[in-house]
PDB file of N, CA and C in Angstrom:
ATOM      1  N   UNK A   1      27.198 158.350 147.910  1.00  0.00           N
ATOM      2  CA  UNK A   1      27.677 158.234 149.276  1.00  0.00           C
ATOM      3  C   UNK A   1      28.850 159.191 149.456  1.00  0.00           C
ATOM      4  N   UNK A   2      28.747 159.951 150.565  1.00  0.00           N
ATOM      5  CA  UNK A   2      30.104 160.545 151.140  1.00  0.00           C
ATOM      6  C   UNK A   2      30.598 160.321 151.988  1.00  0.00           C
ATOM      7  N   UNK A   3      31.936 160.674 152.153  1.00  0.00           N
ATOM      8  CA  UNK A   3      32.372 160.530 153.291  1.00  0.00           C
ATOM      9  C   UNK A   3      33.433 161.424 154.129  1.00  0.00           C
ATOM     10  N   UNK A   4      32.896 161.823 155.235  1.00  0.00           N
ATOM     11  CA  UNK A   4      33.511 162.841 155.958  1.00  0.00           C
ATOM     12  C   UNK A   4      33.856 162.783 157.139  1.00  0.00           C
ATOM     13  N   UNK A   5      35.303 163.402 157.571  1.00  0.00           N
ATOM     14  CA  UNK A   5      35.906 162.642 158.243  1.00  0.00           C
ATOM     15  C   UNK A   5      36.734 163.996 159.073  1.00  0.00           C
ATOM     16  N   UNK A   6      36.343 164.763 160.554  1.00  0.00           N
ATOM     17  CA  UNK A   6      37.009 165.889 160.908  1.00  0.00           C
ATOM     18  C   UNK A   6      36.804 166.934 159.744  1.00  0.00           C
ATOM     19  N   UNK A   7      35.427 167.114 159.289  1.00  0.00           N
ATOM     20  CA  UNK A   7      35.564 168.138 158.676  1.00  0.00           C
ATOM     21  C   UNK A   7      35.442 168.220 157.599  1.00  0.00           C
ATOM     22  N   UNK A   8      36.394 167.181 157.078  1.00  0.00           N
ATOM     23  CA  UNK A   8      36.924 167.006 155.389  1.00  0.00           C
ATOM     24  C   UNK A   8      36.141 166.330 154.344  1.00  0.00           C
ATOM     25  N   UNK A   9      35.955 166.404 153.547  1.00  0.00           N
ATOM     26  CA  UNK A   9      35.010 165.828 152.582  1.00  0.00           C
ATOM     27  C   UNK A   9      35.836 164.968 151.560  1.00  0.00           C
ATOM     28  N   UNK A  10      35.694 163.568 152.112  1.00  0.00           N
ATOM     29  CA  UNK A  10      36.742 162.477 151.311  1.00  0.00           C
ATOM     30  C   UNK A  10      35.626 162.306 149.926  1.00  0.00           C
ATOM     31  N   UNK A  11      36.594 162.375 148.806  1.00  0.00           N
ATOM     32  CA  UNK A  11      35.877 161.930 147.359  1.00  0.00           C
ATOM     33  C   UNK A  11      35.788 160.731 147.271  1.00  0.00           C
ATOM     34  N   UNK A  12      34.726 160.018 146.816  1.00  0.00           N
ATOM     35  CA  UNK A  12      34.171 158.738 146.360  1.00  0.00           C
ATOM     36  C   UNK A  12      33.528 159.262 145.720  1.00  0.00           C
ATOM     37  N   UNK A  13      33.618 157.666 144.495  1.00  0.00           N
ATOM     38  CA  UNK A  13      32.401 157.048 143.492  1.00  0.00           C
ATOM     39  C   UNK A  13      31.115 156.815 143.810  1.00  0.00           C
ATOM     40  N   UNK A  14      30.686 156.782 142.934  1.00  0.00           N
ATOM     41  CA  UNK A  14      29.383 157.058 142.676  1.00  0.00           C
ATOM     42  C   UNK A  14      28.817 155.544 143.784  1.00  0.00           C
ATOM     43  N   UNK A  15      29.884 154.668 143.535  1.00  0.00           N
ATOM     44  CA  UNK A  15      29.676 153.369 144.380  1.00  0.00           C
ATOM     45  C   UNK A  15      29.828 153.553 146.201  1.00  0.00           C
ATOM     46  N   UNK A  16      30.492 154.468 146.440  1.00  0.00           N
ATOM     47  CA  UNK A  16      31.547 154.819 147.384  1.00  0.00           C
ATOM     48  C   UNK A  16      32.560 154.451 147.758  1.00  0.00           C
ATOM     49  N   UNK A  17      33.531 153.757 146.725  1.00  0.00           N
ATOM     50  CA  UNK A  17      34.816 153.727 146.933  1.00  0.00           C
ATOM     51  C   UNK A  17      35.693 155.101 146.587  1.00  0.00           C
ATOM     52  N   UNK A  18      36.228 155.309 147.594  1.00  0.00           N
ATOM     53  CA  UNK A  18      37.298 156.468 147.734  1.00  0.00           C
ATOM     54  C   UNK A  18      37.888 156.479 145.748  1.00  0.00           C
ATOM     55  N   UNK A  19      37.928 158.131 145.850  1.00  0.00           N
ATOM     56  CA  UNK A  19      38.757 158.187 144.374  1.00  0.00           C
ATOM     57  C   UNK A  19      40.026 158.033 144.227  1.00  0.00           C
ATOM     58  N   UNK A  20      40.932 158.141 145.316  1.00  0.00           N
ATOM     59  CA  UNK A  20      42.395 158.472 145.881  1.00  0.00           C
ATOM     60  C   UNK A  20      42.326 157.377 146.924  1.00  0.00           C
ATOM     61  N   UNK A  21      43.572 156.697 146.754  1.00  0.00           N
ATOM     62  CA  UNK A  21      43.800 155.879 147.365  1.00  0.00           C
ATOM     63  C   UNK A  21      44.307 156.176 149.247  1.00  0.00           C
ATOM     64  N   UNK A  22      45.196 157.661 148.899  1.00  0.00           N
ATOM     65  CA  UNK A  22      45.960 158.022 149.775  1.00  0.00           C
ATOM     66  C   UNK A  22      45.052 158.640 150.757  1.00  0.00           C
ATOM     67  N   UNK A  23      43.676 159.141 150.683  1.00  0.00           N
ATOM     68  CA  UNK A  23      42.729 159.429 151.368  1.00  0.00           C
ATOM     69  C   UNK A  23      42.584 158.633 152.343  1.00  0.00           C
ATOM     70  N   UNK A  24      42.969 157.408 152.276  1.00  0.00           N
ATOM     71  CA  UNK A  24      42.183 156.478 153.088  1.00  0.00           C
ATOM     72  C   UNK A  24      43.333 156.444 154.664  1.00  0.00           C
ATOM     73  N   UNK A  25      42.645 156.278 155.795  1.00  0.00           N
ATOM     74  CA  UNK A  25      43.095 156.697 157.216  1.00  0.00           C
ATOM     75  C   UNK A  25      42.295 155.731 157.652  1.00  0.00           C
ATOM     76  N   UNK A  26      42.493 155.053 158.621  1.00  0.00           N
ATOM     77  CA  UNK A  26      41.629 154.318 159.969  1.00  0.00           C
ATOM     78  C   UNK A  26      40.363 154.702 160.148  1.00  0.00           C
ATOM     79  N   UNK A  27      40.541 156.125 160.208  1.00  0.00           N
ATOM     80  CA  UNK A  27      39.104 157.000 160.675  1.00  0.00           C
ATOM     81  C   UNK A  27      38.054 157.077 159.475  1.00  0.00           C
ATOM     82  N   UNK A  28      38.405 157.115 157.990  1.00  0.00           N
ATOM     83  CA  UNK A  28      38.125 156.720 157.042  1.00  0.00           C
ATOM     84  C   UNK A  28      37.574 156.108 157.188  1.00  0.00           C
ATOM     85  N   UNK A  29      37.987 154.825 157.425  1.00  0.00           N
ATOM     86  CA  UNK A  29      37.311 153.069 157.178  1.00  0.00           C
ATOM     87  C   UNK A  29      36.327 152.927 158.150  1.00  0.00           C
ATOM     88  N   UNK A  30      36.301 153.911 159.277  1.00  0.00           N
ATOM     89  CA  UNK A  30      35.888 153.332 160.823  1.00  0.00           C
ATOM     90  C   UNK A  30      34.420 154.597 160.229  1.00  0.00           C
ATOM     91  N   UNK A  31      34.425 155.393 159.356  1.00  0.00           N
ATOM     92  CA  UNK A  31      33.444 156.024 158.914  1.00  0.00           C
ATOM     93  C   UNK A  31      32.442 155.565 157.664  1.00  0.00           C
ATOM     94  N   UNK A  32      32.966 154.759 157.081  1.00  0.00           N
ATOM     95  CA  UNK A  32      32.518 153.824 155.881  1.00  0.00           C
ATOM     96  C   UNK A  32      31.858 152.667 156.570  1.00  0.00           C
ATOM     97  N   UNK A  33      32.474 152.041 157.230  1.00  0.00           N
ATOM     98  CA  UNK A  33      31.755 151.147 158.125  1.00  0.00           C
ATOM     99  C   UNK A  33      30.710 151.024 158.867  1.00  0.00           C
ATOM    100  N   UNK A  34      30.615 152.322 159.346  1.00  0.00           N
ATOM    101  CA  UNK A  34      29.792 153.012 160.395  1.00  0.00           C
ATOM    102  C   UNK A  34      28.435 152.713 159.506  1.00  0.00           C
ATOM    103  N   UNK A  35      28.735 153.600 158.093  1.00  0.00           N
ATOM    104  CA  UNK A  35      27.284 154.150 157.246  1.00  0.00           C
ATOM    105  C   UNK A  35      27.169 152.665 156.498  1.00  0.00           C
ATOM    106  N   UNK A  36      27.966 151.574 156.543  1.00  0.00           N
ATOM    107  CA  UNK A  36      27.455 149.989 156.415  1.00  0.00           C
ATOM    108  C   UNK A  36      26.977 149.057 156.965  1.00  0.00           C
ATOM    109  N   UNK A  37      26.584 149.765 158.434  1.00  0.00           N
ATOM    110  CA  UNK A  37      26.339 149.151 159.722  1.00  0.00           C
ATOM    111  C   UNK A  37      27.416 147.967 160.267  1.00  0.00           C
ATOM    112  N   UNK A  38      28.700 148.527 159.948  1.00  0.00           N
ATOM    113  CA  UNK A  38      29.282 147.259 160.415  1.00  0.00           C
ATOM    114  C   UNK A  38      30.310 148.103 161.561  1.00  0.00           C
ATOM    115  N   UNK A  39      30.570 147.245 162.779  1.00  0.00           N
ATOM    116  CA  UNK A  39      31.637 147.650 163.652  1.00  0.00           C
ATOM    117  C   UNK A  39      32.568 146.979 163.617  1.00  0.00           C
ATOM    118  N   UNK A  40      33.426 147.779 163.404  1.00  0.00           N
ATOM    119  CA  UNK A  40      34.898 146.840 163.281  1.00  0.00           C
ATOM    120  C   UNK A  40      35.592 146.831 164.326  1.00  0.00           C
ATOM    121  N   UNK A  41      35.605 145.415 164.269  1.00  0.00           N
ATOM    122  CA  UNK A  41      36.684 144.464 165.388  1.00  0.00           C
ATOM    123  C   UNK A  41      38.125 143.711 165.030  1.00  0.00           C
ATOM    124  N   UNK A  42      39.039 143.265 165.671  1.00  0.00           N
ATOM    125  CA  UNK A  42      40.236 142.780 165.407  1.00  0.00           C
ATOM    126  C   UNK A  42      40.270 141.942 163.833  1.00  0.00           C
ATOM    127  N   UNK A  43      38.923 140.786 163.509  1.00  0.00           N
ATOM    128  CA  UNK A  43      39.005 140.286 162.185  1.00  0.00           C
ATOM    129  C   UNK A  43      38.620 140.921 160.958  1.00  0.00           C
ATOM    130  N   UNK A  44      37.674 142.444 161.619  1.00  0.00           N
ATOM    131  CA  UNK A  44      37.730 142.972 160.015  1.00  0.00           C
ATOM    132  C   UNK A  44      38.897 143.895 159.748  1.00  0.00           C
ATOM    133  N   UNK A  45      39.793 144.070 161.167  1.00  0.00           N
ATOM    134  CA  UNK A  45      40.998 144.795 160.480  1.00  0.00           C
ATOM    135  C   UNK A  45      42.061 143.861 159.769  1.00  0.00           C
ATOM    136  N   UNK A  46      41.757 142.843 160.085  1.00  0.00           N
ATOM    137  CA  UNK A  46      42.968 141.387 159.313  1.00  0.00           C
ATOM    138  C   UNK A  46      42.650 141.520 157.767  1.00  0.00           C
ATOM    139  N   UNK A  47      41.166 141.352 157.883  1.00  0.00           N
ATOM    140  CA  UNK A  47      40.358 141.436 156.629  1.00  0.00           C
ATOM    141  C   UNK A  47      40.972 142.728 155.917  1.00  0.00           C
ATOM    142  N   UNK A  48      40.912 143.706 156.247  1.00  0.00           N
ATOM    143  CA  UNK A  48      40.927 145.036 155.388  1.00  0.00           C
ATOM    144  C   UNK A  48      42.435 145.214 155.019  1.00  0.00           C
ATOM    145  N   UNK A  49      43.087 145.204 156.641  1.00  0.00           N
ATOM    146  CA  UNK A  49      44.457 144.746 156.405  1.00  0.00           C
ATOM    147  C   UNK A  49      45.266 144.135 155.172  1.00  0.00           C
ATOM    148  N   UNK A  50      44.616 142.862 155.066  1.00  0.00           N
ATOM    149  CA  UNK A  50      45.340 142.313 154.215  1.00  0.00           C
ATOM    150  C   UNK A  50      44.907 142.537 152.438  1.00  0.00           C
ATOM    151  N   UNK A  51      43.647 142.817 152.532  1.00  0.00           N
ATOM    152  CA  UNK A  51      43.123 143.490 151.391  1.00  0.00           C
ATOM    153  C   UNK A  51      44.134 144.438 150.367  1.00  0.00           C
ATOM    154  N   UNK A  52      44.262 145.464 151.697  1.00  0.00           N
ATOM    155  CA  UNK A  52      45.018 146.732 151.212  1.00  0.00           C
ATOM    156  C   UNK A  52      47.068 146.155 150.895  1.00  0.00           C
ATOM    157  N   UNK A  53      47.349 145.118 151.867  1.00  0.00           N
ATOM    158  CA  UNK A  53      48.286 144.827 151.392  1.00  0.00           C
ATOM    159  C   UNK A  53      48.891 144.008 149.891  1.00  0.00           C
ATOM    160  N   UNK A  54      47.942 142.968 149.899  1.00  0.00           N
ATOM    161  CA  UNK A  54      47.698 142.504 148.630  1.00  0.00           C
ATOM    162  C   UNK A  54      47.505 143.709 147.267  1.00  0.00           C
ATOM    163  N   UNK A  55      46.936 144.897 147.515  1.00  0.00           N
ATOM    164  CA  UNK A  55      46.733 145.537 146.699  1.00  0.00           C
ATOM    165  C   UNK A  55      48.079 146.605 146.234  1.00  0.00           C
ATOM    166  N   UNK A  56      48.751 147.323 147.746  1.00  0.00           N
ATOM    167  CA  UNK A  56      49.707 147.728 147.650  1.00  0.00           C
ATOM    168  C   UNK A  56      51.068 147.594 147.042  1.00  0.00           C
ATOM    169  N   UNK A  57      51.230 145.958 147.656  1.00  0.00           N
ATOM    170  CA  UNK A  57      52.075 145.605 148.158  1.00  0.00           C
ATOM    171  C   UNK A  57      52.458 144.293 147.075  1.00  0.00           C
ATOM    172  N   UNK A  58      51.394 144.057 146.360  1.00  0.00           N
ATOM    173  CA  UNK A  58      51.450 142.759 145.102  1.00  0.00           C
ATOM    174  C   UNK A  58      50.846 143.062 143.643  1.00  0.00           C
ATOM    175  N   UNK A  59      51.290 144.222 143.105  1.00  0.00           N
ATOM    176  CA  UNK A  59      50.781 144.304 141.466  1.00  0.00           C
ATOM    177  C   UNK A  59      49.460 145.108 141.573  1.00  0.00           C
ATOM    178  N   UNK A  60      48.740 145.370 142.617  1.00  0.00           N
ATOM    179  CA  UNK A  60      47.429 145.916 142.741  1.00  0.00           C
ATOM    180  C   UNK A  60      46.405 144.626 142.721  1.00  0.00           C
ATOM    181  N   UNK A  61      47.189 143.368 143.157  1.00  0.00           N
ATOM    182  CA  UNK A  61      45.964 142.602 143.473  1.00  0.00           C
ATOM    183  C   UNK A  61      45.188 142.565 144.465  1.00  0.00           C
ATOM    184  N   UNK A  62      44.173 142.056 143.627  1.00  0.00           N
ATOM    185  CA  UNK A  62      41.998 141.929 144.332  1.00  0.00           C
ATOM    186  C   UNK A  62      41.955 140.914 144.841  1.00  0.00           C
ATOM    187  N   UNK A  63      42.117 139.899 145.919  1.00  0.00           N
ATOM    188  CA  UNK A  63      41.977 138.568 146.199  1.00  0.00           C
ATOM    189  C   UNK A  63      40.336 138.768 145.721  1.00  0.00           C
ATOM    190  N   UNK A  64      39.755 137.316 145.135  1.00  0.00           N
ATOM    191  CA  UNK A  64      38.406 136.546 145.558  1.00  0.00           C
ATOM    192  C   UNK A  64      38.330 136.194 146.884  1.00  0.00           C
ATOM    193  N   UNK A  65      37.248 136.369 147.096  1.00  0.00           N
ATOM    194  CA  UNK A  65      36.463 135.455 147.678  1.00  0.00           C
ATOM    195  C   UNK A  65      37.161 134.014 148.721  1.00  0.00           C
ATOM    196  N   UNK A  66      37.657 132.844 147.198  1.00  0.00           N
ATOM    197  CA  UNK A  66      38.423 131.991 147.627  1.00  0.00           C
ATOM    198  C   UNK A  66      39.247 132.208 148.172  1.00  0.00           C
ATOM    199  N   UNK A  67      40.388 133.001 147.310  1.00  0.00           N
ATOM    200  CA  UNK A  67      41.771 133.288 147.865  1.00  0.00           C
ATOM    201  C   UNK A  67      41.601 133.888 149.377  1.00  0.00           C
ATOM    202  N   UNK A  68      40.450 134.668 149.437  1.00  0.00           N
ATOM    203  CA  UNK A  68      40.755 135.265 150.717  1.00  0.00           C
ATOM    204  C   UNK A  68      40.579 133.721 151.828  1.00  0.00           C
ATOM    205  N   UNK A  69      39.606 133.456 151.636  1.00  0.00           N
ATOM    206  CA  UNK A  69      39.357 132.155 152.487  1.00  0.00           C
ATOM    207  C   UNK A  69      40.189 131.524 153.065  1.00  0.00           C
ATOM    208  N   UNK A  70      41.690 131.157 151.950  1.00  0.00           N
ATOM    209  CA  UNK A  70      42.384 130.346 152.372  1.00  0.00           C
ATOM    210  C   UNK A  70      43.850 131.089 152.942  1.00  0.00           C
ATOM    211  N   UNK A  71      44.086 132.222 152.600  1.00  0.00           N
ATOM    212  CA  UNK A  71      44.860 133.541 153.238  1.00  0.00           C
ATOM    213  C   UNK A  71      44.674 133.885 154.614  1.00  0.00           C
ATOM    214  N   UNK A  72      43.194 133.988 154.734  1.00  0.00           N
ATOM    215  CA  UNK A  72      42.523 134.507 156.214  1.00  0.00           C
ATOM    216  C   UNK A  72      43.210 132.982 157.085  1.00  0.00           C
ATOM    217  N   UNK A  73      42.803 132.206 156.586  1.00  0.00           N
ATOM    218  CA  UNK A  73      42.418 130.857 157.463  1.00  0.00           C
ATOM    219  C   UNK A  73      43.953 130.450 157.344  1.00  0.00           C
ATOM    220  N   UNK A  74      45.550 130.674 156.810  1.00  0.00           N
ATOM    221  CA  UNK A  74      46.128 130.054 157.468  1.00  0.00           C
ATOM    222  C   UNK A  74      46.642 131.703 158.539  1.00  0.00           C
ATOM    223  N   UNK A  75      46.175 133.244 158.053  1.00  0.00           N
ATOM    224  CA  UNK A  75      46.495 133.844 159.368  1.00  0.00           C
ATOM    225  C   UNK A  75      46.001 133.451 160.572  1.00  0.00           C
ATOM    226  N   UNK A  76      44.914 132.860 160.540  1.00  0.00           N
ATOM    227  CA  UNK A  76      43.787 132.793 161.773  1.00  0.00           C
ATOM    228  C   UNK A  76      44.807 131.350 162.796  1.00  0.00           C
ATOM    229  N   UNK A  77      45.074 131.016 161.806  1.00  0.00           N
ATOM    230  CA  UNK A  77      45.543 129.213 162.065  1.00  0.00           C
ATOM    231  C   UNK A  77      44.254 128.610 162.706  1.00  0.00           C
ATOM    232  N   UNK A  78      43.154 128.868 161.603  1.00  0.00           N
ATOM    233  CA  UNK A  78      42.205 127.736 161.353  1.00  0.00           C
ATOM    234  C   UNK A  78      41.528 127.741 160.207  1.00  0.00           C
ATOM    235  N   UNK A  79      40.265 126.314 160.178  1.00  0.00           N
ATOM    236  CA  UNK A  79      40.267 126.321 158.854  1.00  0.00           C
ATOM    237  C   UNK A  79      38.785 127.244 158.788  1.00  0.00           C
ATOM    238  N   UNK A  80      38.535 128.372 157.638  1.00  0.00           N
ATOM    239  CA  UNK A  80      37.264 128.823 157.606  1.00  0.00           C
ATOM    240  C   UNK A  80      36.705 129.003 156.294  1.00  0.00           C
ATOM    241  N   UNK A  81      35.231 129.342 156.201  1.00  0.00           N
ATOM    242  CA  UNK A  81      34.687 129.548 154.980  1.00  0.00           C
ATOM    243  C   UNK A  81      34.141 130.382 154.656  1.00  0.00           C
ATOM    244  N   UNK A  82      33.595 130.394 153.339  1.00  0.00           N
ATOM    245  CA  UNK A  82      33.354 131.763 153.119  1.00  0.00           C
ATOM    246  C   UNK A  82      31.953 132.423 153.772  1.00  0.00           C
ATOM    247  N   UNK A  83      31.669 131.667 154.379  1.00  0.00           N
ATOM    248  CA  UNK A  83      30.504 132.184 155.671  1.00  0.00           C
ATOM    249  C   UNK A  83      31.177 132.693 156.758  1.00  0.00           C
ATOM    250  N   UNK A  84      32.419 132.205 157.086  1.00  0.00           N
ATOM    251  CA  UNK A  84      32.773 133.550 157.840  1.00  0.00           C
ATOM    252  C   UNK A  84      33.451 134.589 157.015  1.00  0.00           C
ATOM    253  N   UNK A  85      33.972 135.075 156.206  1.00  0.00           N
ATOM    254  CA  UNK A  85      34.046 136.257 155.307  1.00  0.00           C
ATOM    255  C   UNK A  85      32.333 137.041 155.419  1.00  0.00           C
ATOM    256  N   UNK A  86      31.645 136.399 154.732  1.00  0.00           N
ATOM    257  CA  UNK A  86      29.919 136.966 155.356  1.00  0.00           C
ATOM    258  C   UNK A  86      29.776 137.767 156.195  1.00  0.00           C
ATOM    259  N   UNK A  87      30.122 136.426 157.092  1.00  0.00           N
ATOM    260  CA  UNK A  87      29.459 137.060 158.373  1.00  0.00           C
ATOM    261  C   UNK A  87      30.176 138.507 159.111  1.00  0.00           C
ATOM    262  N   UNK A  88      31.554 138.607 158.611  1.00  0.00           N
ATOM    263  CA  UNK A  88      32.426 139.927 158.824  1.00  0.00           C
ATOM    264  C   UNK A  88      31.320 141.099 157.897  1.00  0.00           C
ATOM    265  N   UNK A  89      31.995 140.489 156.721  1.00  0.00           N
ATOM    266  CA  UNK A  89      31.085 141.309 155.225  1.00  0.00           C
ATOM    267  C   UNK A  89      30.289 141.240 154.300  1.00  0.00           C
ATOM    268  N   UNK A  90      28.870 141.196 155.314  1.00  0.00           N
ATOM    269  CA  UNK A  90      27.454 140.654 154.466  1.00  0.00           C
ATOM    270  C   UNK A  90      27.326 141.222 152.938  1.00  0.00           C
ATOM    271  N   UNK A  91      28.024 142.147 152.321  1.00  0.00           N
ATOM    272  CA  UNK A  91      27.796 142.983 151.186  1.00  0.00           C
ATOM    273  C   UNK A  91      28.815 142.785 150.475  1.00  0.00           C
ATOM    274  N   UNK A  92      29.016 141.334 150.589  1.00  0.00           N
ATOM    275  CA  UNK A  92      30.472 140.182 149.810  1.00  0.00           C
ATOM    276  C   UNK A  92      32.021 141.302 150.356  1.00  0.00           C
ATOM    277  N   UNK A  93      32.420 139.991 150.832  1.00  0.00           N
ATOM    278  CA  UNK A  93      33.835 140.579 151.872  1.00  0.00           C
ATOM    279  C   UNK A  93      34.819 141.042 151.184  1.00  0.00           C
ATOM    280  N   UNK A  94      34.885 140.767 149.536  1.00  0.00           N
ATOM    281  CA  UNK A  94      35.937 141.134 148.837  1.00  0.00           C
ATOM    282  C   UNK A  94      35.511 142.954 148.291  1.00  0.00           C
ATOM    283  N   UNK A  95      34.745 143.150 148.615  1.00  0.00           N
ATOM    284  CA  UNK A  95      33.982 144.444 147.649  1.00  0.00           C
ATOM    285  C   UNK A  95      33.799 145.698 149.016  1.00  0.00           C
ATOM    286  N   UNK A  96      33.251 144.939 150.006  1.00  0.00           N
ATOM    287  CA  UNK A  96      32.808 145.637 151.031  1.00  0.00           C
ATOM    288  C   UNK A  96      34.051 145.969 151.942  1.00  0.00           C
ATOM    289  N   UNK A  97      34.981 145.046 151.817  1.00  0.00           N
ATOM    290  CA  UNK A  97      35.950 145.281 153.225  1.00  0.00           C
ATOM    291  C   UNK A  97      36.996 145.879 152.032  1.00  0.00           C
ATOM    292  N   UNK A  98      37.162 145.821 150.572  1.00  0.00           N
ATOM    293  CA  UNK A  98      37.833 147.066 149.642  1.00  0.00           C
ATOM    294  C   UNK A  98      37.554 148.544 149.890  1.00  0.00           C
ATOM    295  N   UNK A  99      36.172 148.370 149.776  1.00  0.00           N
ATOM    296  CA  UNK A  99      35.428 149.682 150.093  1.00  0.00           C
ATOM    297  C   UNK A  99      35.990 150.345 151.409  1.00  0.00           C
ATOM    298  N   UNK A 100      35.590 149.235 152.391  1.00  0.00           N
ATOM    299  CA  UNK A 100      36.157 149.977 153.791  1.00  0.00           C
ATOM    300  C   UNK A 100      37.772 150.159 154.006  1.00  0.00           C
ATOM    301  N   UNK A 101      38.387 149.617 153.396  1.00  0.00           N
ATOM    302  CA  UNK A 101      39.849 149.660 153.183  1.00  0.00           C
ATOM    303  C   UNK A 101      40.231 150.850 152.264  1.00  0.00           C
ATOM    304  N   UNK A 102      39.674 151.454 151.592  1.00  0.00           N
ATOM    305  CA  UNK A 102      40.029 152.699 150.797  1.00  0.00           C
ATOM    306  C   UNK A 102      40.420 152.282 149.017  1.00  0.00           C
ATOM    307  N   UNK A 103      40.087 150.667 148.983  1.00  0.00           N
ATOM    308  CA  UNK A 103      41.233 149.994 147.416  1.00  0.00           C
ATOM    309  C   UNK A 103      39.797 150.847 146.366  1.00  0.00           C
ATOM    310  N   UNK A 104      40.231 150.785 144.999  1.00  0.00           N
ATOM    311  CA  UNK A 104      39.613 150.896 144.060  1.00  0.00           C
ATOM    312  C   UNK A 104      38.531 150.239 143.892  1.00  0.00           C
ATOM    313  N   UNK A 105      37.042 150.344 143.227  1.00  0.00           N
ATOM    314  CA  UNK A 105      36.347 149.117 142.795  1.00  0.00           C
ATOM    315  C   UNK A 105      36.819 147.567 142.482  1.00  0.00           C
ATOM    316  N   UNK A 106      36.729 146.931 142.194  1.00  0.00           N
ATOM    317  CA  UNK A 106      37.428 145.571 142.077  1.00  0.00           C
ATOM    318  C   UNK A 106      37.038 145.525 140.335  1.00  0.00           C
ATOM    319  N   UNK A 107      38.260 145.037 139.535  1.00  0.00           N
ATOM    320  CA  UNK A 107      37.615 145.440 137.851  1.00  0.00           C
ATOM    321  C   UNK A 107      37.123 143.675 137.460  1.00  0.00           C
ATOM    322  N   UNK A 108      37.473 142.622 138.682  1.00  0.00           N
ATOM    323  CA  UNK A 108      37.105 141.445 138.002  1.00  0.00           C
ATOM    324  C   UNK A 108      35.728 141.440 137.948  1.00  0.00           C
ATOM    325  N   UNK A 109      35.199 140.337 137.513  1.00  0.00           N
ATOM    326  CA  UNK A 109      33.844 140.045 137.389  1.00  0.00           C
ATOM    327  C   UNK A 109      33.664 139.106 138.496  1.00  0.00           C
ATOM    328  N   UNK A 110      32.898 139.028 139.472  1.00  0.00           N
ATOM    329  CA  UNK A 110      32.187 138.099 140.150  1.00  0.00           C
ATOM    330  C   UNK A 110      32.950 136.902 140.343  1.00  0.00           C
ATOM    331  N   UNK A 111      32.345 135.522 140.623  1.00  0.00           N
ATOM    332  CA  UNK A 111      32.984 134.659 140.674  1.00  0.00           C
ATOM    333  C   UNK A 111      33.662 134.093 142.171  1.00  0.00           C
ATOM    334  N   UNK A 112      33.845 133.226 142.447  1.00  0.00           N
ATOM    335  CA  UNK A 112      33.768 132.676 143.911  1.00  0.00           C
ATOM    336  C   UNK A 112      35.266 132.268 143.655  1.00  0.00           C
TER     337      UNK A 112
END
């Protein structure tokens, strides 16, 4: 997968997560998304949002699955599950909305 963005030819893995973190731009994500069929609206930027902050911003952590669940749901101020994570990011929300966020592969293993 590539991804190109005004021109430029952003590097990704073989997976298509960006190789460089610093690559990653709005227009980026809003181009990754595109070729995932997903349109992003106000909750997958919370989603990606907070992804990338957690990653930045806390040791380089990966929330699960869970963690995101219960992170999302007291931003939202309600309670949700991981069917709505899904339903944002059918291609598991922790992997897919990384991807669209610009973070690294995720090195954990699976697991809910």
């Amino acid at each position: 997968m590539k991804v190109e963005v005004d021109g430029k030819e952003i590097p990704t893995s073989e997976t298509g997560f960006l190789t460089n973190l610093e690559d990653w731009t709005e227009d980026v994500a809003k181009v990754i998304a595109e070729q995932e069929g997903i349109e992003l609206a106000e909750r997958h930027w919370d989603v990606i949002n907070y992804l990338r902050d957690e990653f930045i911003n806390n040791k380089e952590n990966q929330p699960n699955t869970r963690n995101m669940v219960k992170d999302l749901g007291k931003l939202w101020g309600e309670k949700i599950d991981t069917k709505t994570l899904f339903d944002l990011f059918p291609g598991n929300p922790s992997k897919q909305a990384g991807r669209i966020g610009g973070l690294p592969e995720s090195r954990r293993k699976g697991g809910y």
